[in-house]
Protein backbone atom coordinates (compact mmCIF):
# COMPACT_ATOMS: atom_id res chain seq x y z
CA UNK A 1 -71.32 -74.94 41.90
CA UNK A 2 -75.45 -74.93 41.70
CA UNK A 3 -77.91 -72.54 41.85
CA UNK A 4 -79.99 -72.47 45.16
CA UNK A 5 -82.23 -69.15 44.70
CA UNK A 6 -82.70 -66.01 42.03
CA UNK A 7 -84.31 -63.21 43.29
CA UNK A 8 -85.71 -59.69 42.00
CA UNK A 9 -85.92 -56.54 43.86
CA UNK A 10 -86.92 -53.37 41.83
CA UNK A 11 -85.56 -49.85 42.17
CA UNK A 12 -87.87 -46.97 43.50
CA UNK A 13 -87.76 -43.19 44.73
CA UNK A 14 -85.34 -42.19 41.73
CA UNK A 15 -86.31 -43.49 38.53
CA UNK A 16 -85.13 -40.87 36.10
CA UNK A 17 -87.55 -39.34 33.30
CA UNK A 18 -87.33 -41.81 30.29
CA UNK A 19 -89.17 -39.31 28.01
CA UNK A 20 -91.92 -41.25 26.78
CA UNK A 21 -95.09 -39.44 26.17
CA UNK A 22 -97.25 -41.34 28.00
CA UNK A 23 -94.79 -41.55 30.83
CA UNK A 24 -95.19 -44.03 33.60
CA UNK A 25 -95.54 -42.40 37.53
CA UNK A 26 -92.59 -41.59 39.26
CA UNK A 27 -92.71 -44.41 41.77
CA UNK A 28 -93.18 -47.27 38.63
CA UNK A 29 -90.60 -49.75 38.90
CA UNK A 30 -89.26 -50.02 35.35
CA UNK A 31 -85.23 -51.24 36.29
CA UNK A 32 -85.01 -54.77 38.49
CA UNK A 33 -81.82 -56.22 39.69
CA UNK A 34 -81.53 -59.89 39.96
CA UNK A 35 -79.39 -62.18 42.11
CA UNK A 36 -78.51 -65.21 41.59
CA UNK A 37 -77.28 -67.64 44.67
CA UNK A 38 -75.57 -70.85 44.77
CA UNK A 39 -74.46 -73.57 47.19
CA UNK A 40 -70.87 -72.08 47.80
CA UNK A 41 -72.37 -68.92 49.06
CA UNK A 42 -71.47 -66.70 45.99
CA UNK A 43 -73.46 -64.08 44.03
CA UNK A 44 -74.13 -62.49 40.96
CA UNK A 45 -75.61 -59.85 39.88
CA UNK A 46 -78.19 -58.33 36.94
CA UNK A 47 -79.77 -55.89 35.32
CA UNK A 48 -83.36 -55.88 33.83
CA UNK A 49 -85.32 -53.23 32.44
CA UNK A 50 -88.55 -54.31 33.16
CA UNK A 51 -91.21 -53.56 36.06
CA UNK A 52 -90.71 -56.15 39.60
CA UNK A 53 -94.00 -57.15 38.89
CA UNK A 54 -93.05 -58.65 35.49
CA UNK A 55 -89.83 -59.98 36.72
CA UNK A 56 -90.98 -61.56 39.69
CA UNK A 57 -93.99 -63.30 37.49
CA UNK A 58 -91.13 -64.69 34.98
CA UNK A 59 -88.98 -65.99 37.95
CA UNK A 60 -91.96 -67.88 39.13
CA UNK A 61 -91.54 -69.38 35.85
CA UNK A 62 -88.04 -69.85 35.09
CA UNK A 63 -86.78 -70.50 38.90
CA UNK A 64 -87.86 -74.09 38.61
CA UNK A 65 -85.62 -74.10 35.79
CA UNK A 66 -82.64 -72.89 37.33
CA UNK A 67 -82.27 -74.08 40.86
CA UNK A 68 -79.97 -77.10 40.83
CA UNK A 69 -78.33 -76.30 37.27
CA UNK A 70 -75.02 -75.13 36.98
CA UNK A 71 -74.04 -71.87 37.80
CA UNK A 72 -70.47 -71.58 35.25
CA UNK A 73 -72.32 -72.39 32.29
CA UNK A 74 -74.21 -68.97 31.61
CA UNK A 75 -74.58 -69.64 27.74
CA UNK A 76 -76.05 -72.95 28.01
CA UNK A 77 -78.24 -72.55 30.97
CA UNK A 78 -79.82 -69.30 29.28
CA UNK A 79 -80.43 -71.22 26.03
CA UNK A 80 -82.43 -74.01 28.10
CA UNK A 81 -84.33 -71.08 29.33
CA UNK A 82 -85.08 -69.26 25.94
CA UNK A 83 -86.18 -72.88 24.76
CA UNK A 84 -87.79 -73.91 27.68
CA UNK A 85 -90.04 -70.64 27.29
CA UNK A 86 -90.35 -70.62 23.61
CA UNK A 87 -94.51 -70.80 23.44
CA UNK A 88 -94.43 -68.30 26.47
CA UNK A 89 -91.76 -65.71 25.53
CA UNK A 90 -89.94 -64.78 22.61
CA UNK A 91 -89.21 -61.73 23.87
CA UNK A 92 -91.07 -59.38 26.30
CA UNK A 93 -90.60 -60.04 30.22
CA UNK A 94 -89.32 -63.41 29.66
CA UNK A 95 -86.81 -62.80 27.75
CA UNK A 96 -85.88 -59.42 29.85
CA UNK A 97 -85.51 -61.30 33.02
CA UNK A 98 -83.38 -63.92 31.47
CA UNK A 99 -81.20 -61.23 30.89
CA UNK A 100 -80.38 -60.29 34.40
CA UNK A 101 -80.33 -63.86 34.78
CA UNK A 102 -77.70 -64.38 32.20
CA UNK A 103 -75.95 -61.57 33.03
CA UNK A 104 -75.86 -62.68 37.04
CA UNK A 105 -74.47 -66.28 35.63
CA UNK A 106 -71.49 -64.58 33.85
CA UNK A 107 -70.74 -62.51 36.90
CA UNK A 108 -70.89 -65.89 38.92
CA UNK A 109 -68.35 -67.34 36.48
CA UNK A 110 -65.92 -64.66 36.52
CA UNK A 111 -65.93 -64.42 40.06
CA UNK A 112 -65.25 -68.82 40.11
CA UNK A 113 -62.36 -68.07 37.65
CA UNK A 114 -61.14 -64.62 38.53
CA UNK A 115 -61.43 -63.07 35.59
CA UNK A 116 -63.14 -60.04 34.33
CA UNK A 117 -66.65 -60.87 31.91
CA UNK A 118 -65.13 -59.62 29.17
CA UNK A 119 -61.85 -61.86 29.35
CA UNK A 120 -64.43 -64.68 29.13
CA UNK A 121 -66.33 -63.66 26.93
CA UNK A 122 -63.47 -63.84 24.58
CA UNK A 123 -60.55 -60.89 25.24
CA UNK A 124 -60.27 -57.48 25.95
CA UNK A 125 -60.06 -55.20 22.78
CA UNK A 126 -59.29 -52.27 25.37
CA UNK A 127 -59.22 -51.60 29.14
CA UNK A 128 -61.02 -47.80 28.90
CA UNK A 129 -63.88 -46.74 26.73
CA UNK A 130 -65.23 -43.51 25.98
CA UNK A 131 -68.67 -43.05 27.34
CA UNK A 132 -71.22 -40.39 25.93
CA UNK A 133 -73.25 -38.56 28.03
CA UNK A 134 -77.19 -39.32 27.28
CA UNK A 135 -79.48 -37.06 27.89
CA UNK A 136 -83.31 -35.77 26.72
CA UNK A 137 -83.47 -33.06 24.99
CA UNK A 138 -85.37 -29.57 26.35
CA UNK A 139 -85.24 -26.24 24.47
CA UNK A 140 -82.07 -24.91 23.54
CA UNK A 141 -81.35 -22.62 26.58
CA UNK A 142 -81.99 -24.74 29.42
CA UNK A 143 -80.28 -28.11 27.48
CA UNK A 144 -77.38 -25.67 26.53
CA UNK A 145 -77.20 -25.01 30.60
CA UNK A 146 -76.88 -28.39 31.19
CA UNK A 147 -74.69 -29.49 28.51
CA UNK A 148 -72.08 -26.94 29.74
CA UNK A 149 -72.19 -28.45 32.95
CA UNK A 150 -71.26 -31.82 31.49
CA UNK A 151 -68.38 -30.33 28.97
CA UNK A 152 -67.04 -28.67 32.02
CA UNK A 153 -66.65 -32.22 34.02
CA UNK A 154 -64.80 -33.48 31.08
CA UNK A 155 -67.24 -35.37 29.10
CA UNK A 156 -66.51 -34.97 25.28
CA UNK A 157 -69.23 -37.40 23.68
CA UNK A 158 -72.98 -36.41 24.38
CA UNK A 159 -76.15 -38.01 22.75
CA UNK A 160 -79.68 -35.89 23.53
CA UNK A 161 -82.77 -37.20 22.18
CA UNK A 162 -86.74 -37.12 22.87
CA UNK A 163 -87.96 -34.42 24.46
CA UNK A 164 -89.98 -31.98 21.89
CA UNK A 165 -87.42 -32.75 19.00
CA UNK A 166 -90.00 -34.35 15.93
CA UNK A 167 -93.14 -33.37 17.89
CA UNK A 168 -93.54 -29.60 17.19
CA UNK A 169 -91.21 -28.01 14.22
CA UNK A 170 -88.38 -28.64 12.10
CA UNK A 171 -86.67 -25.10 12.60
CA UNK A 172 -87.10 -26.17 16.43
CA UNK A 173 -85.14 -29.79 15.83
CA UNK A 174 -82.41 -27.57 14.10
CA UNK A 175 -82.13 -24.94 16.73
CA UNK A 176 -81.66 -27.21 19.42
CA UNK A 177 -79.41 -29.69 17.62
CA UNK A 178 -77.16 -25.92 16.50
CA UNK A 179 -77.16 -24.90 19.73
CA UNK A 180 -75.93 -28.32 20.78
CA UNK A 181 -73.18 -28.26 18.91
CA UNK A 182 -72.10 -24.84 19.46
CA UNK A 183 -72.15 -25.51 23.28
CA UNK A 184 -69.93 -28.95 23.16
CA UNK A 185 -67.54 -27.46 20.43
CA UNK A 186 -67.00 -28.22 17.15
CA UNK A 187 -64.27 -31.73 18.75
CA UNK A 188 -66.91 -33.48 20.81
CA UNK A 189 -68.70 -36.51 19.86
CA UNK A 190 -73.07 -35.00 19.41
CA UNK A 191 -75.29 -37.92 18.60
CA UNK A 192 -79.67 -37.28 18.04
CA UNK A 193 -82.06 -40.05 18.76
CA UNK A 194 -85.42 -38.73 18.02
CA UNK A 195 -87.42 -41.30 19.92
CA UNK A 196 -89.17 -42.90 17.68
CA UNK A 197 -90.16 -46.19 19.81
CA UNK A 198 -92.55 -43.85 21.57
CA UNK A 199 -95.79 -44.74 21.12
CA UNK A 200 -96.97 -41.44 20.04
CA UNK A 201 -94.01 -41.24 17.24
CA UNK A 202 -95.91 -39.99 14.12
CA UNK A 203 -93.00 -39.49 11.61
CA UNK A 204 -92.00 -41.25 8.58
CA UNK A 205 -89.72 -41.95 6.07
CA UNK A 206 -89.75 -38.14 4.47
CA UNK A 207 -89.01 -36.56 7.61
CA UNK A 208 -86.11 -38.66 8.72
CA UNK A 209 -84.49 -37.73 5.51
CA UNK A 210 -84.97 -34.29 5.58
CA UNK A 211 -83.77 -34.37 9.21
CA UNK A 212 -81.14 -36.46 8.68
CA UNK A 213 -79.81 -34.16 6.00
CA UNK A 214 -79.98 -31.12 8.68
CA UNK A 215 -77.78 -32.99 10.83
CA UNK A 216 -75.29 -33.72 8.85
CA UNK A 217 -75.25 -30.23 8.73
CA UNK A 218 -74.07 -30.16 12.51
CA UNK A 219 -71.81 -32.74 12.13
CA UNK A 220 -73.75 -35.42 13.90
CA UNK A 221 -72.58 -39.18 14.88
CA UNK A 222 -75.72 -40.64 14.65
CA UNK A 223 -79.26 -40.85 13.93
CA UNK A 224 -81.07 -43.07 16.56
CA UNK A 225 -84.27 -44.56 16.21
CA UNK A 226 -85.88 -41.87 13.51
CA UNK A 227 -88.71 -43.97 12.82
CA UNK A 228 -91.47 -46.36 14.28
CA UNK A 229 -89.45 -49.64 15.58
CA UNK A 230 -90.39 -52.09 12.90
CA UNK A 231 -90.37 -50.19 10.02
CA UNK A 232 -87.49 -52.46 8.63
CA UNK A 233 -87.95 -51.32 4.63
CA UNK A 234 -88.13 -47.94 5.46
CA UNK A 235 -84.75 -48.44 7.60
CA UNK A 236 -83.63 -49.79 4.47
CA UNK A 237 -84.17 -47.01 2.57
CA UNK A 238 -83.36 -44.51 4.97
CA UNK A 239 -79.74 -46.22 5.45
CA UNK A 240 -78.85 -46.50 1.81
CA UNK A 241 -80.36 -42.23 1.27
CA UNK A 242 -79.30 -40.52 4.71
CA UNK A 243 -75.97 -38.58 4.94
CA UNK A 244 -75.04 -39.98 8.71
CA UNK A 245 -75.24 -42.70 9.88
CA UNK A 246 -78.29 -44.58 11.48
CA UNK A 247 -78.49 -46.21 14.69
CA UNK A 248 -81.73 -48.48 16.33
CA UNK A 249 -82.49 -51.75 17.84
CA UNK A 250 -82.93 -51.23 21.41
CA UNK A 251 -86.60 -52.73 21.51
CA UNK A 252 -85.36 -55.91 20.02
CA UNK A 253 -85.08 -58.89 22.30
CA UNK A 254 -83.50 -62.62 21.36
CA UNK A 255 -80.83 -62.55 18.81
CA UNK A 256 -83.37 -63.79 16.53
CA UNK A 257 -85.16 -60.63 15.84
CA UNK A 258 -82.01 -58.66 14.98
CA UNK A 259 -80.76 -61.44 11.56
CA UNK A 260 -82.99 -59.83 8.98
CA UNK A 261 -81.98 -56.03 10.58
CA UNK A 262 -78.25 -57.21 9.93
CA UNK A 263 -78.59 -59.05 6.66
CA UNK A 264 -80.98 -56.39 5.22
CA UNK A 265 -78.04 -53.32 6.38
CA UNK A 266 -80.88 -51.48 7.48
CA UNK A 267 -78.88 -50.11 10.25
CA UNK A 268 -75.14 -48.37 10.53
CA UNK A 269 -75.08 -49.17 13.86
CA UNK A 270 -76.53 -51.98 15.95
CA UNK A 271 -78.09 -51.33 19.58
CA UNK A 272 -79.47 -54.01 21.73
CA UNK A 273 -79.92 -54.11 25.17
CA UNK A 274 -78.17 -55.96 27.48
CA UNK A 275 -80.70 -55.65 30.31
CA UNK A 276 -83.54 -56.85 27.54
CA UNK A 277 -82.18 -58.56 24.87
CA UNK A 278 -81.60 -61.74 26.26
CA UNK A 279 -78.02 -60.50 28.20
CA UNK A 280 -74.15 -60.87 27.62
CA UNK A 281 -74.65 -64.06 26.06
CA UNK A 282 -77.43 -62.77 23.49
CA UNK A 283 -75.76 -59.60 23.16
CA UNK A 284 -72.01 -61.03 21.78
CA UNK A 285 -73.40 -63.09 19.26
CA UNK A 286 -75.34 -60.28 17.86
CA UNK A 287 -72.10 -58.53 17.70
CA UNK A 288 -70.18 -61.04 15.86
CA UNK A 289 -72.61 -61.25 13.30
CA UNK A 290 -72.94 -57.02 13.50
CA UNK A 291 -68.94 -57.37 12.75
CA UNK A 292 -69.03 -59.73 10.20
CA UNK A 293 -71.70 -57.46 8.49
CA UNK A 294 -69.44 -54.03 8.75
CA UNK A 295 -72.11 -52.56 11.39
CA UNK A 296 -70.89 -51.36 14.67
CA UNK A 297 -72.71 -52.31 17.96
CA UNK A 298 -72.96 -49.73 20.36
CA UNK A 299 -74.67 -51.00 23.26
CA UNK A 300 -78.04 -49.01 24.17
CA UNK A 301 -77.87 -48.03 28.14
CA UNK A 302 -80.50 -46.46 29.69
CA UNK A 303 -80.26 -48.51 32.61
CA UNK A 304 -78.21 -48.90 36.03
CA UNK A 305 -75.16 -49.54 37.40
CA UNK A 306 -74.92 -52.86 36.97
CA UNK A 307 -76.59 -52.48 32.98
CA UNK A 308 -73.48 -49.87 32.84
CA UNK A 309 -70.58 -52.53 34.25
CA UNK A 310 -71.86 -55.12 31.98
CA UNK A 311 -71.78 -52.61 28.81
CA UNK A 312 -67.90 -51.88 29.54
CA UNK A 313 -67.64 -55.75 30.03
CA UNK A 314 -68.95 -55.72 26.38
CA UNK A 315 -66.93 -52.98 25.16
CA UNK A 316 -63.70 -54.85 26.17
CA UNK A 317 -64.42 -57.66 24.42
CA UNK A 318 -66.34 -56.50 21.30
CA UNK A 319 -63.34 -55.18 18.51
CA UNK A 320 -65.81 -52.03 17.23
CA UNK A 321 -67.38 -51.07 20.40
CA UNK A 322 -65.88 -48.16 21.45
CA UNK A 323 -68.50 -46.29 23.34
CA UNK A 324 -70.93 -46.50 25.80
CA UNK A 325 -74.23 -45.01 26.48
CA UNK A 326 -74.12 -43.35 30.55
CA UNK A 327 -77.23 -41.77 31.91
CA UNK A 328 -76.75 -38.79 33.03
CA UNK A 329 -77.79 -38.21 36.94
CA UNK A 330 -79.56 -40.90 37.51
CA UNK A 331 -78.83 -42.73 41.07
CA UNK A 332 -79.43 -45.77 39.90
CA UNK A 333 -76.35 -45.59 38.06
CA UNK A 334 -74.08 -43.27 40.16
CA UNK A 335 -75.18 -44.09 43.73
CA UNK A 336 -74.98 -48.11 43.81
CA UNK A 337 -71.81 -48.86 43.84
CA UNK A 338 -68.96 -49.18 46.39
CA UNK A 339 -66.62 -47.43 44.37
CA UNK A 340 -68.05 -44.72 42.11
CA UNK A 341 -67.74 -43.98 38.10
CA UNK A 342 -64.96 -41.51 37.12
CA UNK A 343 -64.21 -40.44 34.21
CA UNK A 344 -59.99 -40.45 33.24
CA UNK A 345 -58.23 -37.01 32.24
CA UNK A 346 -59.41 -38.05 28.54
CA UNK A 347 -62.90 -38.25 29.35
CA UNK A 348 -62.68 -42.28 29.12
CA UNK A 349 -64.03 -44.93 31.78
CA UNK A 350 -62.08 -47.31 32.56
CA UNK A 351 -63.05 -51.02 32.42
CA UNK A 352 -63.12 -53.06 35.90
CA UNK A 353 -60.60 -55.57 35.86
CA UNK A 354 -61.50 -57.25 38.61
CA UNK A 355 -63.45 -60.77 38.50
CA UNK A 356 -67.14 -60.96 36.82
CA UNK A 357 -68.54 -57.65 36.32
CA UNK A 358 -65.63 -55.90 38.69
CA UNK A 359 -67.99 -54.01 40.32
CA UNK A 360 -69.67 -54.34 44.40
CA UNK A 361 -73.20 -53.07 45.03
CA UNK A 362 -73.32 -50.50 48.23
CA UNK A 363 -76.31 -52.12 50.59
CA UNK A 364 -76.21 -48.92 52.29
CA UNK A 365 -76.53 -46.95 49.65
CA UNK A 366 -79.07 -49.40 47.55
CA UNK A 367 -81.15 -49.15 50.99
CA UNK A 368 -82.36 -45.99 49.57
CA UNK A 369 -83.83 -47.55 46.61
CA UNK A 370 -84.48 -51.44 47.37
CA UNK A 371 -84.67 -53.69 50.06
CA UNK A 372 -80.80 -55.14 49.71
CA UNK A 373 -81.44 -58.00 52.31
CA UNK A 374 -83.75 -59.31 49.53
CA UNK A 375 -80.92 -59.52 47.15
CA UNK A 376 -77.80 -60.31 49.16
CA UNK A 377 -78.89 -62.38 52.66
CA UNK A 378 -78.28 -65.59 52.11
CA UNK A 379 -80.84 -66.43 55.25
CA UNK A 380 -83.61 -64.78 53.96
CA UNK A 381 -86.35 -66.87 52.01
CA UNK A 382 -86.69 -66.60 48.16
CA UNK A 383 -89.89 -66.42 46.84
CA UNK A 384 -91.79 -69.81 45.73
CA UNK A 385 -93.42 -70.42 42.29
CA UNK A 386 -96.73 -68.57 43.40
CA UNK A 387 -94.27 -65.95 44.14
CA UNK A 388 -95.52 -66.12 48.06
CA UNK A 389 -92.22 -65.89 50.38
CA UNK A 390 -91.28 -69.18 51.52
C-alpha cells in the first residue's frame, strides 16, 4: 500500500478560548486535520495543533517525501521525515505536521490489519480510561456554575487552569482553587495548571512553592506548568521542594527535547502532545523512557476529536496512563464524529476497539467547520509543492 496524497484542512467558526493573553482572533486556525491517501483507496486521519497556513507550508515540504513510501510503516516513514528535515525543523511546524502525519499512518495501519492503534502499538493496558474535564479558570462563582454542571453529567476528574489564577493575587488563586474543590467534593480528581507557557507568565520559582504548598492544602493532583517552559533547574528544584506533584511538557516537540526533563526528574508527570510532539510514534517512546524513570505520562489534550481518539489509543497501550485530558465544549471535539463521546456510569470513556483510531469523521457535521471534500474525495486535487491546487 503507497501513499498517493496528504492533505490539510484547518478548523474554523468554533475554535474554543485557549486562554493565552495575547489571544489569537476567533476565526485563527490553530487545530489542522490531515489525511493521508493511498493507492487502495484508504484513509487516515490526524491531528495537528498548528495554524493551516503552517501546515500546508510543511506539506509542501514533506509531501515529496511521502508520496510513493509505504503507508504500514508509520515509525520508519516519520523518522525519514524528522531526518530528512533536521536543518529545517527540530520542532515547530515541522515537526507538528509530522504529527498528524504520523498519527494518519498508524490509523492507515490499523485499518490494513484490523486492529485498534493501541494493540499495535504494543497492547492494551485497559479498554476505558477516566477522562478529566479541562477547563480555564474564571472567578469562583461563575467557574463554580460551570463545574456543577459538569459534576452533575457525571464527570469526577476536572483540571482548571489560566484564566486570572497567578496574574492578580494569591488569596484569589486560593479562593478559586477552595471553591473548586468544595463544588466537585472532597472524591473527585481537581488538578491546577497555572499557565505558565503564556508569554506574559511572570512567576518564578518562590511563587510556585508557595502555591504549590496552598494546594496541597485542597488536595490537588497536580501542578501543571507553574513556571516559564524552559526553566529546567528551577523544575528541578521545584520537584524535589513542592508537596504535589508537578506536571509540564506540552510545548516540547521530538522526543529529543524531553531526555534531560526525564533524566534530570524535573517533572512528576510527563505531558507531550500528540498533535505536536512528533505523534503516536514520538509520543510512546517518550513514555517508555517516562516509565522506566517512575514518571507518569499523561497525555496533554487541548485539541480535537481525532487528538482525543489518539490519546485513548495511548492510554490503552501505555501501563501508567490512566487519564486523559477532554476539552470541555468545544465542537471540535464533540461535534466531528459519527458516533459521539459518552462517558460510562463511572465517569470513564471507553476506548474504540475498532481498527486504527476506531473512530469515523461526520462530513456533514465537519461541513460546519472545514471543507471535508478536501480531506476525504479521493477525486479532488491535492495541493502541489508551491501549495497551488493541482
Amino acid at each position: 500500500m503507497k501513499i498517493t496524497d496528504v492533505r490539510a484542512a484547518g478548523l474554523r467558526g468554533a475554535t474554543p478560548q485557549g486562554g493565552w493573553t495575547e489571544e489569537l482572533a476567533p476565526d485563527d486556525v490553530v487545530h489542522t486535520l490531515v489525511a493521508v491517501h493511498t493507492d487502495a483507496g484508504t484513509v487516515g486521519i490526524g491531528s495537528v495543533f498548528t495554524s493551516e497556513a503552517l501546515v500546508h507550508a510543511a506539506l509542501d515540504l514533506l509531501r515529496p517525501l511521502l508520496i510513493g513510501e509505504h503507508a504500514l510503516e508509520p515509525e520508519r516513514v516519520t523518522e525519514r521525515l524528522h531526518r530528512t528535515t533536521f536543518w529545517l525543523g527540530r520542532g515547530g511546524s515541522v515537526t507538528h505536521t509530522i504529527s498528524g502525519v504520523d498519527t494518519a499512518l498508524w490509523d492507515l495501519l490499523g485499518q490494513a490489519t484490523g486492529q485498534p492503534v493501541g494493540r499495535l502499538l504494543g497492547g492494551r493496558y485497559r479498554d476505558r480510561v477516566r477522562p478529566y474535564a479541562s477547563l480555564l479558570m474564571e472567578r469562583p462563582e461563575r467557574l463554580c456554575a460551570h463545574l456543577r454542571v459538569l459534576v452533575e453529567a457525571g464527570w469526577t476528574a476536572f483540571k482548571i487552569g489560566w484564566g486570572p489564577f497567578g496574574r492578580e493575587s494569591h488569596r484569589l488563586d486560593e479562593q478559586i482553587v477552595a471553591a473548586a474543590r468544595e463544588t466537585i467534593g472532597a472524591d473527585a480528581l481537581l488538578m491546577v495548571d497555572a499557565g505558565g507557557s503564556d508569554s506574559a507568565w511572570h512567576q518564578g520559582y518562590k511563587w510556585a512553592l508557595r502555591t504549590a504548598q496552598m494546594l496541597a492544602e485542597h488536595d490537588v493532583a497536580w501542578f501543571e506548568e507553574p513556571l516559564p517552559p524552559d526553566a529546567l533547574d528551577d523544575y528541578v528544584r521545584l520537584r524535589e521542594r513542592a508537596p504535589v506533584a508537578i506536571a509540564g511538557g506540552e510545548v516540547l516537540t521530538r522526543r529529543q527535547s524531553f531526555w534531560p526533563w526525564l533524566q534530570r526528574g524535573a517533572l512528576d508527570i510527563v505531558q507531550p502532545d500528540v498533535t505536536k510532539v512528533g505523534g503516536p510514534s514520538e509520543l510512546r517512546r517518550i513514555g517508555w523512557v517516562a516509565h522506566d524513570n517512575g514518571i507518569r505520562l499523561i497525555a496533554h489534550g487541548w485539541n480535537t476529536a481525532i487528538g482525543l481518539a489518539t490519546d485513548l489509543q495511548l492510554a490503552s497501550a501505555l501501563p501508567e496512563t490512566d487519564l486523559v485530558e477532554y476539552v470541555t465544549g468545544s465542537p471540535y471535539i464533540d461535534d466531528l464524529l459519527t458516533t459521539a463521546w459518552s462517558l460510562d456510569t463511572d465517569g470513564m470513556l471507553t476506548i474504540p476497539e475498532g481498527p486504527g483510531l476506531g473512530v469515523e469523521l461526520d462530513p456533514e457535521a465537519l461541513a460546519r467547520y472545514a471543507d471535508p471534500s478536501v480531506l476525504l474525495d479521493p477525486d479532488r486535487p491535492g495541493r502541489d509543492r508551491l501549495g497551488a491546487d493541482r
